[in-house]
PDB file of N, CA and C in Angstrom:
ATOM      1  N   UNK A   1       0.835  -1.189   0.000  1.00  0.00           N
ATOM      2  CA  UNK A   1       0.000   0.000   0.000  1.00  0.00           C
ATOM      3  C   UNK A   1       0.876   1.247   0.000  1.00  0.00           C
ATOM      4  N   UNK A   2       0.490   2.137  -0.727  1.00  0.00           N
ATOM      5  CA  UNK A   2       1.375   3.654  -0.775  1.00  0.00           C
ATOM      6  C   UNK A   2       0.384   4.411   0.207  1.00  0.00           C
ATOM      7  N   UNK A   3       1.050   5.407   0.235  1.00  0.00           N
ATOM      8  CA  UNK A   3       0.909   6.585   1.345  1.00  0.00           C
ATOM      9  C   UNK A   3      -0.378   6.889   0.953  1.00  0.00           C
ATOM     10  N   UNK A   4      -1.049   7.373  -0.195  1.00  0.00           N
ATOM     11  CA  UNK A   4      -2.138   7.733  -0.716  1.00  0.00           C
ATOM     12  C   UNK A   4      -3.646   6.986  -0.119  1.00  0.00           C
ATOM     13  N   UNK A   5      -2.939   5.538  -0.648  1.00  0.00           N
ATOM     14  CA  UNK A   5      -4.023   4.248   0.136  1.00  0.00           C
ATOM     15  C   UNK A   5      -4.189   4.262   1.337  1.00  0.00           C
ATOM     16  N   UNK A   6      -3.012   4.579   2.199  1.00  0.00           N
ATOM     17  CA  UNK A   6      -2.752   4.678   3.962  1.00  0.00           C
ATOM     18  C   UNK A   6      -3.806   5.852   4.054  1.00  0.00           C
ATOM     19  N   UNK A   7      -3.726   6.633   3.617  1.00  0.00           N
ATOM     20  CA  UNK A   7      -4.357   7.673   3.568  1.00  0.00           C
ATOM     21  C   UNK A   7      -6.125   7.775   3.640  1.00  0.00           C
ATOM     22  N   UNK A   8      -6.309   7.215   2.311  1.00  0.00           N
ATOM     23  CA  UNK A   8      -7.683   7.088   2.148  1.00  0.00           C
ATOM     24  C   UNK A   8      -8.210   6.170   3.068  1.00  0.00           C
ATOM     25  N   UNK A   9      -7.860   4.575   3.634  1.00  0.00           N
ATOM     26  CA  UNK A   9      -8.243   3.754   4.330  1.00  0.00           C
ATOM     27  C   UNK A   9      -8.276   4.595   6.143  1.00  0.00           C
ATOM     28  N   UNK A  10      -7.491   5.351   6.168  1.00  0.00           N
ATOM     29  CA  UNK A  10      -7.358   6.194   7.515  1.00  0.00           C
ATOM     30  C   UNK A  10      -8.765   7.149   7.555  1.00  0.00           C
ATOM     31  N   UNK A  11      -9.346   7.970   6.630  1.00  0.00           N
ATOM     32  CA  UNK A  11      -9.563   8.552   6.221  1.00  0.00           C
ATOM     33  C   UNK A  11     -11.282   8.075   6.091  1.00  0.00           C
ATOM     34  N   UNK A  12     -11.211   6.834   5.723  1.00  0.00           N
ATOM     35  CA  UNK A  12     -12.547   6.287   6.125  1.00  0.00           C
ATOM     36  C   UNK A  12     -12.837   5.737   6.745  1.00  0.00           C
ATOM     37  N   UNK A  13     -12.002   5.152   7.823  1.00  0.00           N
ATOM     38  CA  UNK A  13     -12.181   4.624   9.248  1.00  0.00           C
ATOM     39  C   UNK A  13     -12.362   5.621   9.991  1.00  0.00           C
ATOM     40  N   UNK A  14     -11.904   7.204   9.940  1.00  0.00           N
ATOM     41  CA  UNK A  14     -12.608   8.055  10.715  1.00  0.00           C
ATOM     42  C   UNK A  14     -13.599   8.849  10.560  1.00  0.00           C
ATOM     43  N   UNK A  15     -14.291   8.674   9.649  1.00  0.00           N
ATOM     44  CA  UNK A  15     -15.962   8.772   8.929  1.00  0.00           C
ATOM     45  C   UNK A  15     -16.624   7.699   9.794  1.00  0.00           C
ATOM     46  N   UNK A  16     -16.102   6.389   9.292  1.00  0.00           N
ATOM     47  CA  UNK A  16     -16.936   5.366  10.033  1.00  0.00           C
ATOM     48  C   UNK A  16     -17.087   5.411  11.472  1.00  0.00           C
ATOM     49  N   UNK A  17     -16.016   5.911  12.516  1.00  0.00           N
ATOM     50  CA  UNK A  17     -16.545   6.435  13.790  1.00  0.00           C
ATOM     51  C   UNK A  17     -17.234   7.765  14.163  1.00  0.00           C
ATOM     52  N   UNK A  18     -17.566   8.157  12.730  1.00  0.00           N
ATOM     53  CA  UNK A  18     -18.034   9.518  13.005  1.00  0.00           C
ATOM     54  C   UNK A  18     -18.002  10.648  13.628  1.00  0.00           C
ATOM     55  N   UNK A  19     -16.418  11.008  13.132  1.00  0.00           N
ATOM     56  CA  UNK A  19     -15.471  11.734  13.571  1.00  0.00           C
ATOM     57  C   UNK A  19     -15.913  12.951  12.564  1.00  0.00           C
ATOM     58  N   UNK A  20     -16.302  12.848  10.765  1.00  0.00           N
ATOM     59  CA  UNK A  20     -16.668  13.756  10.226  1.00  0.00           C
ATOM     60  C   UNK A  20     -17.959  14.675   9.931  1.00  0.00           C
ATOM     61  N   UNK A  21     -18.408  14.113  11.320  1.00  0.00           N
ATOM     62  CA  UNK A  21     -19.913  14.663  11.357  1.00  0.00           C
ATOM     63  C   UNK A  21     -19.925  15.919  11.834  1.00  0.00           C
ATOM     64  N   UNK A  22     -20.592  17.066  11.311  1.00  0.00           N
ATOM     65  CA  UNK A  22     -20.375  18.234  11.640  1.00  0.00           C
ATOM     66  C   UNK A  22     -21.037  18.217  13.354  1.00  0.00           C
ATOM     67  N   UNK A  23     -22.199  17.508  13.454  1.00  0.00           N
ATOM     68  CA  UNK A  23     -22.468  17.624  14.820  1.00  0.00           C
ATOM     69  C   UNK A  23     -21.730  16.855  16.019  1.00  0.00           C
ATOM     70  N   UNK A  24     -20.437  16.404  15.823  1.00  0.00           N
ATOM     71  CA  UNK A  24     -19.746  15.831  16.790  1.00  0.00           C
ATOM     72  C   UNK A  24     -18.838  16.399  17.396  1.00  0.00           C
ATOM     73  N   UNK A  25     -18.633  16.571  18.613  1.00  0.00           N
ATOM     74  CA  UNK A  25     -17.982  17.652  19.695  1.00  0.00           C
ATOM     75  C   UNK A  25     -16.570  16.320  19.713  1.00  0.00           C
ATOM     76  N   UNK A  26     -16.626  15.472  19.254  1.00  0.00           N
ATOM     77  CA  UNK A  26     -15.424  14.179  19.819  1.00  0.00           C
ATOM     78  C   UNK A  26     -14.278  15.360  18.744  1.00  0.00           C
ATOM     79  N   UNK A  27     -12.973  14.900  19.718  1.00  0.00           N
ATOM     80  CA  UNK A  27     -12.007  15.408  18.852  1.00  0.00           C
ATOM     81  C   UNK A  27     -11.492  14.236  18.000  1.00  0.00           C
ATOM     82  N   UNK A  28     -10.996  14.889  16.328  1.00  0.00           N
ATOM     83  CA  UNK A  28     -10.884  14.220  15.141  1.00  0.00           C
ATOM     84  C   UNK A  28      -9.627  13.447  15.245  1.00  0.00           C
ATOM     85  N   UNK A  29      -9.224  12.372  14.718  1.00  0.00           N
ATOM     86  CA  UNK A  29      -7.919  11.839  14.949  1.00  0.00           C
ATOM     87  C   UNK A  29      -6.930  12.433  14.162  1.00  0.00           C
ATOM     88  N   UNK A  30      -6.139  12.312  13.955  1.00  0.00           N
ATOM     89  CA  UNK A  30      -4.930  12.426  13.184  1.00  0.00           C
ATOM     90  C   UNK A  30      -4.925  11.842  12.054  1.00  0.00           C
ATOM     91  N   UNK A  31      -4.720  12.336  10.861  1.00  0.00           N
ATOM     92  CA  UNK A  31      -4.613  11.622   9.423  1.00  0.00           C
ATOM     93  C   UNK A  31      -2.922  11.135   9.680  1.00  0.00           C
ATOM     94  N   UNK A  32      -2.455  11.533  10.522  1.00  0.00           N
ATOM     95  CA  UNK A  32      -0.818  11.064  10.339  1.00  0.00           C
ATOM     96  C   UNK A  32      -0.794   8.986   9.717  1.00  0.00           C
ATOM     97  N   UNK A  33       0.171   8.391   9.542  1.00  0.00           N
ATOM     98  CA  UNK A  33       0.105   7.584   8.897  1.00  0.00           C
ATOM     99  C   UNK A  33       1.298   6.773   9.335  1.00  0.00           C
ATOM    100  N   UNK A  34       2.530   7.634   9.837  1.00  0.00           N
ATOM    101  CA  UNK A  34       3.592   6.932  10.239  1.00  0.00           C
ATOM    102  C   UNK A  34       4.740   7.285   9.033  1.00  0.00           C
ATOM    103  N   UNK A  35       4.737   8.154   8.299  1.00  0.00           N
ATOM    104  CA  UNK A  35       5.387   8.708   7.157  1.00  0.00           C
ATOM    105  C   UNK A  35       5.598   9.808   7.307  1.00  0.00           C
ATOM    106  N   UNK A  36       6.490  10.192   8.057  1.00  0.00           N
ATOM    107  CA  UNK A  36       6.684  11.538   8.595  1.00  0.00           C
ATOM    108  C   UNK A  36       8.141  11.891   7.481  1.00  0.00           C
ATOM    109  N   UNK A  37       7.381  12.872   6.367  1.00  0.00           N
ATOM    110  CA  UNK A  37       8.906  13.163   5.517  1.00  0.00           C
ATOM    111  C   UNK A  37       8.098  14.456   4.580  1.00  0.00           C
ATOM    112  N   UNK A  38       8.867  15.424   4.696  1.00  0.00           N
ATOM    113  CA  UNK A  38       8.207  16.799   3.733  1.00  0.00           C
ATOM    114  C   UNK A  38       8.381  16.144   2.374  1.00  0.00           C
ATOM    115  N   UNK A  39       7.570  16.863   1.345  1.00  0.00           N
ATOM    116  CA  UNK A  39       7.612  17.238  -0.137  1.00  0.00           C
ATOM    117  C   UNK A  39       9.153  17.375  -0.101  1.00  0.00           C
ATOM    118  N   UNK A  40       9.794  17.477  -1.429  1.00  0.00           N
ATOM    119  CA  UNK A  40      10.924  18.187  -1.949  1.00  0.00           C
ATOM    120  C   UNK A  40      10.677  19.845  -1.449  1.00  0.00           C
ATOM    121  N   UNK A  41       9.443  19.790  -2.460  1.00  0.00           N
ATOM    122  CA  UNK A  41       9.385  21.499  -1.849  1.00  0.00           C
ATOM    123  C   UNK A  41       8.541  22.482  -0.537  1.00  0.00           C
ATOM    124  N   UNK A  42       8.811  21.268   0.256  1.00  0.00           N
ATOM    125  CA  UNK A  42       8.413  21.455   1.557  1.00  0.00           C
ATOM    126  C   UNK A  42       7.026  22.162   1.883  1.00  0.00           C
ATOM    127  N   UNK A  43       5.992  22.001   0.833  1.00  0.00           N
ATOM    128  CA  UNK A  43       4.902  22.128   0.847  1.00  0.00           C
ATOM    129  C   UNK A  43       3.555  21.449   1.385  1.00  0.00           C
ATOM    130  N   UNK A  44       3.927  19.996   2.004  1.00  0.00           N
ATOM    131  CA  UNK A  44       3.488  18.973   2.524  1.00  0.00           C
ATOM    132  C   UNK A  44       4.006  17.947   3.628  1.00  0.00           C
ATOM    133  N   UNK A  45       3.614  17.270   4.046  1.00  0.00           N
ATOM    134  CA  UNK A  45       3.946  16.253   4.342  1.00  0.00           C
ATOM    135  C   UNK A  45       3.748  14.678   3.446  1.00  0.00           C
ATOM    136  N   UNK A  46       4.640  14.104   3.025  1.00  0.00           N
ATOM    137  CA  UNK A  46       4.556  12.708   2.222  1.00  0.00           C
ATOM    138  C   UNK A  46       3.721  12.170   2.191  1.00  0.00           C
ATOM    139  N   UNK A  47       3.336  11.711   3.708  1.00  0.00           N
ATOM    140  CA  UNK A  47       2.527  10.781   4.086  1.00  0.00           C
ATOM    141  C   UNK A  47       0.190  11.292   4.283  1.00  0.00           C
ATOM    142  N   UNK A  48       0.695  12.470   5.137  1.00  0.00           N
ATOM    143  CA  UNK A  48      -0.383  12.410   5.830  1.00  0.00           C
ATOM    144  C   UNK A  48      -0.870  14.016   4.779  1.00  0.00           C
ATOM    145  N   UNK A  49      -0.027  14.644   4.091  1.00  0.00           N
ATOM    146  CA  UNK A  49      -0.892  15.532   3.042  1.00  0.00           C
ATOM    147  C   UNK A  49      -0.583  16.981   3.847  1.00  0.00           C
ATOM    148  N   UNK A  50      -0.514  16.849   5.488  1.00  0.00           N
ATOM    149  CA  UNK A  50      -0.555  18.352   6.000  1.00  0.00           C
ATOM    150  C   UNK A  50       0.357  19.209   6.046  1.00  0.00           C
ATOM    151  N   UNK A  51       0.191  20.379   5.812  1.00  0.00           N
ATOM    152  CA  UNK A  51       1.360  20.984   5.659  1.00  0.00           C
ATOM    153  C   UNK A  51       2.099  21.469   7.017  1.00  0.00           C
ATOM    154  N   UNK A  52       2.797  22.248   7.069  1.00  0.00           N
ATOM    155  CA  UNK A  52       3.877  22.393   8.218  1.00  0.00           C
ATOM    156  C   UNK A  52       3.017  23.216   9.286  1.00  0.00           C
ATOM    157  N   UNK A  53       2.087  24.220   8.890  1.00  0.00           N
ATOM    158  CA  UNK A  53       1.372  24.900   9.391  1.00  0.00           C
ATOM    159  C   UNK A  53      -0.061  24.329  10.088  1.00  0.00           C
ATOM    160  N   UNK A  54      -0.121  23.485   9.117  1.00  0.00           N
ATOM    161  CA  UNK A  54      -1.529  22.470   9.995  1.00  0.00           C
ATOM    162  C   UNK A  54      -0.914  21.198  10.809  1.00  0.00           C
ATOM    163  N   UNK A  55      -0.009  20.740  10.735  1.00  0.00           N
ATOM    164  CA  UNK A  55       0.944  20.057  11.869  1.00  0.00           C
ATOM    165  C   UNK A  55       1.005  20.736  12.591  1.00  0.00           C
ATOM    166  N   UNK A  56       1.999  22.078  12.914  1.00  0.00           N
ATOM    167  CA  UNK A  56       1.679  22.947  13.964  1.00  0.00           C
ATOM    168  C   UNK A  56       0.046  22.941  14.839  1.00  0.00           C
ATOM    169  N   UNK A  57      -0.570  23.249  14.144  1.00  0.00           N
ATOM    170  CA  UNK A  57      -1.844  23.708  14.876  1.00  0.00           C
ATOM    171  C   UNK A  57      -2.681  22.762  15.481  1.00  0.00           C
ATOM    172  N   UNK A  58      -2.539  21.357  14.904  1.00  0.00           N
ATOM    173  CA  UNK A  58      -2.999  19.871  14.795  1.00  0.00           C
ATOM    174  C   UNK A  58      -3.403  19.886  16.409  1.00  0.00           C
ATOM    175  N   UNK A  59      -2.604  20.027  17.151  1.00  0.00           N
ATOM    176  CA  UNK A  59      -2.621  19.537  18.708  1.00  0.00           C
ATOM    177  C   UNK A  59      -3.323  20.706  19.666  1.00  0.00           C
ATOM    178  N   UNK A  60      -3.903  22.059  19.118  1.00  0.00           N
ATOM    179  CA  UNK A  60      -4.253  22.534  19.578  1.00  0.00           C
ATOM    180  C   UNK A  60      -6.247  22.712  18.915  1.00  0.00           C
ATOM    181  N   UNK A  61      -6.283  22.623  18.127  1.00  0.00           N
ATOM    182  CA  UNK A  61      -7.281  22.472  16.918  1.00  0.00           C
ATOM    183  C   UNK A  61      -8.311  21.594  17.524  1.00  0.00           C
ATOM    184  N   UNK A  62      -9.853  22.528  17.293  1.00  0.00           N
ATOM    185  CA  UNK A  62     -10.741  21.927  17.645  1.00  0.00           C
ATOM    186  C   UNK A  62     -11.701  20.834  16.636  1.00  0.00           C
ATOM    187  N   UNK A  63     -12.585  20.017  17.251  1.00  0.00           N
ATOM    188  CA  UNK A  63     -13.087  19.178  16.224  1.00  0.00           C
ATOM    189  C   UNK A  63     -13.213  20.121  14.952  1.00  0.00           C
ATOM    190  N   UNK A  64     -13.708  20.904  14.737  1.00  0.00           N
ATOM    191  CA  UNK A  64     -14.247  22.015  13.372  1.00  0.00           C
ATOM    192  C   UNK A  64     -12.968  22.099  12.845  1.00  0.00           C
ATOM    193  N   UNK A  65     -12.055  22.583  13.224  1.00  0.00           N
ATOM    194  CA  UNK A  65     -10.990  22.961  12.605  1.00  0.00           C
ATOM    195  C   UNK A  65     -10.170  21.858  11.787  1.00  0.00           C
ATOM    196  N   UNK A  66     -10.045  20.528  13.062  1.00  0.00           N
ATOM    197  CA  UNK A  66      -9.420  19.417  12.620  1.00  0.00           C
ATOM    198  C   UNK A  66     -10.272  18.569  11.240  1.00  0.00           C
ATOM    199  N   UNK A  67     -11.405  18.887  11.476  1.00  0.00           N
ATOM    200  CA  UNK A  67     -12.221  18.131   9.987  1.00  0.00           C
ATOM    201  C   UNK A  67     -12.085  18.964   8.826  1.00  0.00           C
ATOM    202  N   UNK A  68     -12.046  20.633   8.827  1.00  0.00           N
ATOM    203  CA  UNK A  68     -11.283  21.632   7.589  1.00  0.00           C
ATOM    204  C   UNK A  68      -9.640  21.084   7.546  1.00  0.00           C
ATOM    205  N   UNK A  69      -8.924  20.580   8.409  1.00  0.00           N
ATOM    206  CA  UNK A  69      -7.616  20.219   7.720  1.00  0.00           C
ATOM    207  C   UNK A  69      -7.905  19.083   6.944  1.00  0.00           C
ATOM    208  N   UNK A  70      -8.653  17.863   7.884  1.00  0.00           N
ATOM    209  CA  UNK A  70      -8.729  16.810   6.660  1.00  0.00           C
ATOM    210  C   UNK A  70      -9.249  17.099   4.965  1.00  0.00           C
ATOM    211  N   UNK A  71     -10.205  18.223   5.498  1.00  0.00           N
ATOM    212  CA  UNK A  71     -10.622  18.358   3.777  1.00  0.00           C
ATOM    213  C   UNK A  71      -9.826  18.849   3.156  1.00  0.00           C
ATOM    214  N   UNK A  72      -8.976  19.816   3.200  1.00  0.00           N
ATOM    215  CA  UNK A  72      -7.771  20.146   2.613  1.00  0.00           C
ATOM    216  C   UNK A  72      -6.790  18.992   2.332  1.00  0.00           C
ATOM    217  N   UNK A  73      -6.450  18.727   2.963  1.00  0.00           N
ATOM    218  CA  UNK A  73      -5.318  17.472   2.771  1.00  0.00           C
ATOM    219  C   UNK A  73      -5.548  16.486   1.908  1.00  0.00           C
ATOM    220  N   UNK A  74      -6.766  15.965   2.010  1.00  0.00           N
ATOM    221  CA  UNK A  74      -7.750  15.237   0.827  1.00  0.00           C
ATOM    222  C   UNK A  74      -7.860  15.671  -0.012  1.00  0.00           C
ATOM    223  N   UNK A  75      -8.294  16.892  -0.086  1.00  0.00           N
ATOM    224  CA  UNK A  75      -8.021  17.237  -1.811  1.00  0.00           C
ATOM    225  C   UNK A  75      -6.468  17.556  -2.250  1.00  0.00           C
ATOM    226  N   UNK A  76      -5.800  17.642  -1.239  1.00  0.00           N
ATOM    227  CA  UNK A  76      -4.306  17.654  -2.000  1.00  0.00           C
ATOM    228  C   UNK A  76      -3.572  16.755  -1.780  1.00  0.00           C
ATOM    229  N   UNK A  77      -4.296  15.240  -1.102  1.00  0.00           N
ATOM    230  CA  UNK A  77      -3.770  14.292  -2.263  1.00  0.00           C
ATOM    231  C   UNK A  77      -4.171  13.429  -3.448  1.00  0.00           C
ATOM    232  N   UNK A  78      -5.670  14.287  -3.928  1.00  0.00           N
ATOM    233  CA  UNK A  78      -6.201  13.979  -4.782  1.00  0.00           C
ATOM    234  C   UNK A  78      -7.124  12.528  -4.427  1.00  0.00           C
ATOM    235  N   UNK A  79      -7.814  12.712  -3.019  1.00  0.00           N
ATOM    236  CA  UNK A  79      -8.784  11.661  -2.450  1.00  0.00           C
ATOM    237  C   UNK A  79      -9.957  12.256  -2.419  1.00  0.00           C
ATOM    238  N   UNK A  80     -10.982  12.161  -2.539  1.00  0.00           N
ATOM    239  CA  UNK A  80     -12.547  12.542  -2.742  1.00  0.00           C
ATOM    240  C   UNK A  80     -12.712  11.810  -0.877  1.00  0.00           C
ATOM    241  N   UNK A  81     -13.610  13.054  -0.467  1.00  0.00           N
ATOM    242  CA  UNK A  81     -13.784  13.254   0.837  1.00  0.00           C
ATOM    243  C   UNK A  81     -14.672  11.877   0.929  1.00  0.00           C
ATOM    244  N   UNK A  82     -14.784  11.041   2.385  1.00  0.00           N
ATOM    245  CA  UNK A  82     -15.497   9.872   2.445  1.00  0.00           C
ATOM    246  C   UNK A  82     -16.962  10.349   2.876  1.00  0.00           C
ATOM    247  N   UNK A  83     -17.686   9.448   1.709  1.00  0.00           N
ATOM    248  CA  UNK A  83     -19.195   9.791   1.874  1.00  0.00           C
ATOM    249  C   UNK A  83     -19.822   9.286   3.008  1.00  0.00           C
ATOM    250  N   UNK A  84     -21.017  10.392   3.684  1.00  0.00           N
ATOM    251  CA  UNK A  84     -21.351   9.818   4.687  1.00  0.00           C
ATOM    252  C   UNK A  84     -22.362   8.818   5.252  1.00  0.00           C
TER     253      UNK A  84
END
């Protein structure tokens, strides 16, 4: 499996606990993956899609916030958000 797949399978296991429900106060997990390595042009992370700035914020970030990083990150690694 590549990072992409790690990705998407992560990605819908936390839909399936219903982590992406706008009405859920639970805090969101981590898309991390265990692939901790920037882009070349240090615009990302390899693995998990976030950039340096949403890593930063990751641990302070409320459910709302943490489900706008996943959607970002998803679309930049070219994964269609998991239906609910």
């Amino acid at each position: 499996m590549n990072a992409i797949d790690l990705l998407a399978t992560r990605a819908n296991e936390t839909r399936a606990a219903g982590h992406f429900d706008p009405e859920s106060a639970e805090l969101v997990p981590s898309p991390c993956i265990s692939v901790c390595r920037m882009s070349p042009d240090r615009s990302h992370c390899e693995g998990c899609f976030r950039t340096l700035d949403e890593i930063r914020v990751w641990s302070r970030a409320d459910a709302s916030l943490r489900r706008g990083i996943w959607l970002q990150l998803l679309a930049r690694a070219g994964i269609a958000p998991p239906s609910a």
